[in-house]
C-alpha atoms as a PDB file:
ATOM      1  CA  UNK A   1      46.431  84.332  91.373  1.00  0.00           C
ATOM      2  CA  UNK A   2      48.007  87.416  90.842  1.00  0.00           C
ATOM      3  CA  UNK A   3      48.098  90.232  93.455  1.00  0.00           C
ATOM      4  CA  UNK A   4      47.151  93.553  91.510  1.00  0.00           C
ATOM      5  CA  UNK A   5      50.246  96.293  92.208  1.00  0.00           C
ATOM      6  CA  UNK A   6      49.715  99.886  93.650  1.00  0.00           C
ATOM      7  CA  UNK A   7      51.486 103.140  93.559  1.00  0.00           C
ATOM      8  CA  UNK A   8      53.105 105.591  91.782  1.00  0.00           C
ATOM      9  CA  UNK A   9      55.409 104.277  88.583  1.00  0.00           C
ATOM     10  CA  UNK A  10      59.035 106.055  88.207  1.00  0.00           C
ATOM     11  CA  UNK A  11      57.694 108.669  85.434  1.00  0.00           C
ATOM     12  CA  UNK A  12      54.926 109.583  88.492  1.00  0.00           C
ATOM     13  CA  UNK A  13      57.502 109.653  91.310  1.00  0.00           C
ATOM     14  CA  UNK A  14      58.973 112.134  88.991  1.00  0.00           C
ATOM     15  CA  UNK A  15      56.650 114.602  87.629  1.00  0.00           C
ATOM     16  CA  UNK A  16      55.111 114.558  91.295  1.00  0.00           C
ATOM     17  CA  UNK A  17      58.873 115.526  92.957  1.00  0.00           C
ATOM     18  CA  UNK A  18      59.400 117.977  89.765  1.00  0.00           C
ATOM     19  CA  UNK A  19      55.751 119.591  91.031  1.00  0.00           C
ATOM     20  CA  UNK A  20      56.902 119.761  94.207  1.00  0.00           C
ATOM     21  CA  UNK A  21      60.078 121.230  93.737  1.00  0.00           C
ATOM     22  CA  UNK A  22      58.911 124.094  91.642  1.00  0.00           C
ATOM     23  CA  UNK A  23      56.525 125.504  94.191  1.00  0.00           C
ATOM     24  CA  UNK A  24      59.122 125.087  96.686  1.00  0.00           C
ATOM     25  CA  UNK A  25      61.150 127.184  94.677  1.00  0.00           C
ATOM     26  CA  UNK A  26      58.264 129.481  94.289  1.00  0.00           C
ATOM     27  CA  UNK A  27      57.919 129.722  98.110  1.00  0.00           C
ATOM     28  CA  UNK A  28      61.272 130.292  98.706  1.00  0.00           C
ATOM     29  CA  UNK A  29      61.818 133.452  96.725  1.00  0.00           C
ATOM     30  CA  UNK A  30      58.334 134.609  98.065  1.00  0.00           C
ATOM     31  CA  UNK A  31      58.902 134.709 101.746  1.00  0.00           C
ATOM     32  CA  UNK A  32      61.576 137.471 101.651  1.00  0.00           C
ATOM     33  CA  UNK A  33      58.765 139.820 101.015  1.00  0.00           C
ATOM     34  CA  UNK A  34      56.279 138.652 103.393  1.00  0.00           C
ATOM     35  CA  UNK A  35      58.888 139.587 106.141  1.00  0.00           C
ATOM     36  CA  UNK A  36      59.883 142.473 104.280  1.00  0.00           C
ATOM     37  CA  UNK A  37      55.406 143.290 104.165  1.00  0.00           C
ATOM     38  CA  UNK A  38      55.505 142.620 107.784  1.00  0.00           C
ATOM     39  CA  UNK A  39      58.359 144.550 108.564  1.00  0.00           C
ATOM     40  CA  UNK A  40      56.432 148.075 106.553  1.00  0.00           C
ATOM     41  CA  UNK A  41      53.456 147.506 108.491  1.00  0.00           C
ATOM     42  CA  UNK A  42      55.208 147.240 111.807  1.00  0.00           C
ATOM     43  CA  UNK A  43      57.411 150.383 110.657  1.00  0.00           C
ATOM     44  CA  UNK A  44      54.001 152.110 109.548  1.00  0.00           C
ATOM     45  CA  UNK A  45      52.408 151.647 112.497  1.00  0.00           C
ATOM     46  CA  UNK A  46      55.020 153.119 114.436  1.00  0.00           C
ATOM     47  CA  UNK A  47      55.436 155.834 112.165  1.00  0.00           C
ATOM     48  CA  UNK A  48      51.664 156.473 112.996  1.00  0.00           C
ATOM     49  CA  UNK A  49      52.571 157.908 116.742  1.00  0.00           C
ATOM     50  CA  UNK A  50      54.696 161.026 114.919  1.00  0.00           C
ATOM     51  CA  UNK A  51      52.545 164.478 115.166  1.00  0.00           C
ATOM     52  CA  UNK A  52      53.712 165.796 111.697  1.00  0.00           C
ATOM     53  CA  UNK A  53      53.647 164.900 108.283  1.00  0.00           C
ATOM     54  CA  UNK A  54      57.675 165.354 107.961  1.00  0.00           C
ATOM     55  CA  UNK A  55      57.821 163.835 111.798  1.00  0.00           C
ATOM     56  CA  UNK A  56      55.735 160.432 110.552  1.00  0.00           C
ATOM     57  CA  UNK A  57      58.043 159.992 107.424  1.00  0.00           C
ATOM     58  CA  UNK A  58      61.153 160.652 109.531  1.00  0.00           C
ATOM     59  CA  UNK A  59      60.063 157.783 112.145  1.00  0.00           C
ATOM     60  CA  UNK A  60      59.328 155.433 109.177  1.00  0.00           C
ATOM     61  CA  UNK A  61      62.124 156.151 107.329  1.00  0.00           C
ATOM     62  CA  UNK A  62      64.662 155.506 110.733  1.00  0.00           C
ATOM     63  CA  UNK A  63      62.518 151.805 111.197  1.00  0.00           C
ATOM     64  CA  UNK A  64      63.213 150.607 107.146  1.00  0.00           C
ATOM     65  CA  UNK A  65      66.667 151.751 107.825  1.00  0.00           C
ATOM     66  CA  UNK A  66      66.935 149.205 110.963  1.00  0.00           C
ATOM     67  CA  UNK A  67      64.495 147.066 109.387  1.00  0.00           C
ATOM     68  CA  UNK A  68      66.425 147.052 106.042  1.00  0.00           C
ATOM     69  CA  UNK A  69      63.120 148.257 103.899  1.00  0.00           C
ATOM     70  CA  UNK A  70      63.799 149.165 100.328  1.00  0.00           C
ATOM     71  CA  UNK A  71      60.289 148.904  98.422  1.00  0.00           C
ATOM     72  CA  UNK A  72      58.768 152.055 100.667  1.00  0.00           C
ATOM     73  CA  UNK A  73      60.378 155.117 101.558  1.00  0.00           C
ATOM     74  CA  UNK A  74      58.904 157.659 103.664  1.00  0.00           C
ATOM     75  CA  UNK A  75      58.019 159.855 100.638  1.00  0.00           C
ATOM     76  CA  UNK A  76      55.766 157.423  99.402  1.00  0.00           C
ATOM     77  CA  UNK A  77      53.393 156.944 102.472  1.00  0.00           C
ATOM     78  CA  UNK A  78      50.019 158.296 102.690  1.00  0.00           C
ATOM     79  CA  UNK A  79      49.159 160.204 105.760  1.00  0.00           C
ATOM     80  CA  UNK A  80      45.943 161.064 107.032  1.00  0.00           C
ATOM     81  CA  UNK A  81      43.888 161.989 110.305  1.00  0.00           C
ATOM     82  CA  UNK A  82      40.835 159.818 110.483  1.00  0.00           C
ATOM     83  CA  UNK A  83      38.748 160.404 113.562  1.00  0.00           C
ATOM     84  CA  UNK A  84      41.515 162.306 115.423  1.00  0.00           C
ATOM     85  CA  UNK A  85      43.923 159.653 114.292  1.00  0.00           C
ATOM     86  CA  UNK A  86      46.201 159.674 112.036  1.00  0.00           C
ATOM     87  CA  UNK A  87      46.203 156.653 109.656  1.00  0.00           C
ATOM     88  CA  UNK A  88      49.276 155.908 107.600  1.00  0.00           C
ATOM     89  CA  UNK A  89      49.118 154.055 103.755  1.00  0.00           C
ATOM     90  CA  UNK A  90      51.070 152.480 102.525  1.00  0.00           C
ATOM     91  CA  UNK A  91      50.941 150.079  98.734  1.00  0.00           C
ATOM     92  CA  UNK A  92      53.808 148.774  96.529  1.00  0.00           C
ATOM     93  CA  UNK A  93      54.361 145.875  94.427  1.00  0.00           C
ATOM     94  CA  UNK A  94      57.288 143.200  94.403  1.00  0.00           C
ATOM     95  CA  UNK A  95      58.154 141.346  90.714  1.00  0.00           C
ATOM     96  CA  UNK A  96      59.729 137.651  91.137  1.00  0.00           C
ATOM     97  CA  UNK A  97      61.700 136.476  87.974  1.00  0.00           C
ATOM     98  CA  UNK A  98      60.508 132.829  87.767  1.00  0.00           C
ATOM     99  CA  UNK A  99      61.805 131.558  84.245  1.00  0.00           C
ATOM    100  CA  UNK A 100      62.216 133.039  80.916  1.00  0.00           C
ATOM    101  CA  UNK A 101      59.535 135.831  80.226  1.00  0.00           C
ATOM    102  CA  UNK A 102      57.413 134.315  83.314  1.00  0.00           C
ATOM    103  CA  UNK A 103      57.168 136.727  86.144  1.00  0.00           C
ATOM    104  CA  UNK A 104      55.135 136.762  89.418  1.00  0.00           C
ATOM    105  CA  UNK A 105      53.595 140.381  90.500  1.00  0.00           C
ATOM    106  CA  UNK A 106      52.860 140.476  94.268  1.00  0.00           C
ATOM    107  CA  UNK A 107      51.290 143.754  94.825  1.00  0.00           C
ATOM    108  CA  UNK A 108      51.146 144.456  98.717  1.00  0.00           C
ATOM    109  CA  UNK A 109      48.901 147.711 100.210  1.00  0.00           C
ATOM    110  CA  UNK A 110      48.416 148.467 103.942  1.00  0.00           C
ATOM    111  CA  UNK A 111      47.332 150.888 106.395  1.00  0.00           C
ATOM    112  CA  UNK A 112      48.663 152.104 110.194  1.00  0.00           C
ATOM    113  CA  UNK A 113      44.845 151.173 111.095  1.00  0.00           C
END
């Protein structure tokens, strides 16, 4: 009698690493700008203690210099006073070269709230 065989063929094993590989590569140029996200809402919130308009952008701009922002400058925040509270805006978006003329838009928007 013979035993039927199971699992993946050579040409399988290889599409499936080739798969896996490319979102890797994906991944890895996308997590420099979650941190860099993380690090502008951190900043923003910060920011959000100033009194003044040119006080708030001042603060953020001092945290992306530590922080090593370069997608928001302090110009480009939104400030308002909500409830006696001042609520700082933020929104930008990051382009990824993948290959050729494929490119992936991450468009990132956040608030001091």
């Amino acid at each position: 009698m013979k035993k039927r065989q199971r699992g993946l063929t050579l040409i399988g094993l290889l599409l499936s690493a080739a798969v896996v590989v490319l979102f890797a590569l994906v991944a890895v140029q996308l997590a420099p700008t979650l941190v860099e996200y993380q690090a502008i809402n951190r900043a923003a919130k910060r920011a959000a203690q100033g009194n003044t308009v040119a006080e708030i952008r001042s603060l953020f701009d001092k945290a992306a210099t530590i922080d090593d922002i370069s997608s928001v400058k302090g110009r480009d925040l939104e400030i308002r006073k909500e409830n006696d509270q001042v609520v700082v805006e933020f929104a930008y978006e990051r382009e990824i070269h993948l290959v050729g003329p494929a490119w992936l838009v991450m468009r990132y928007s956040g608030s001091s709230r």
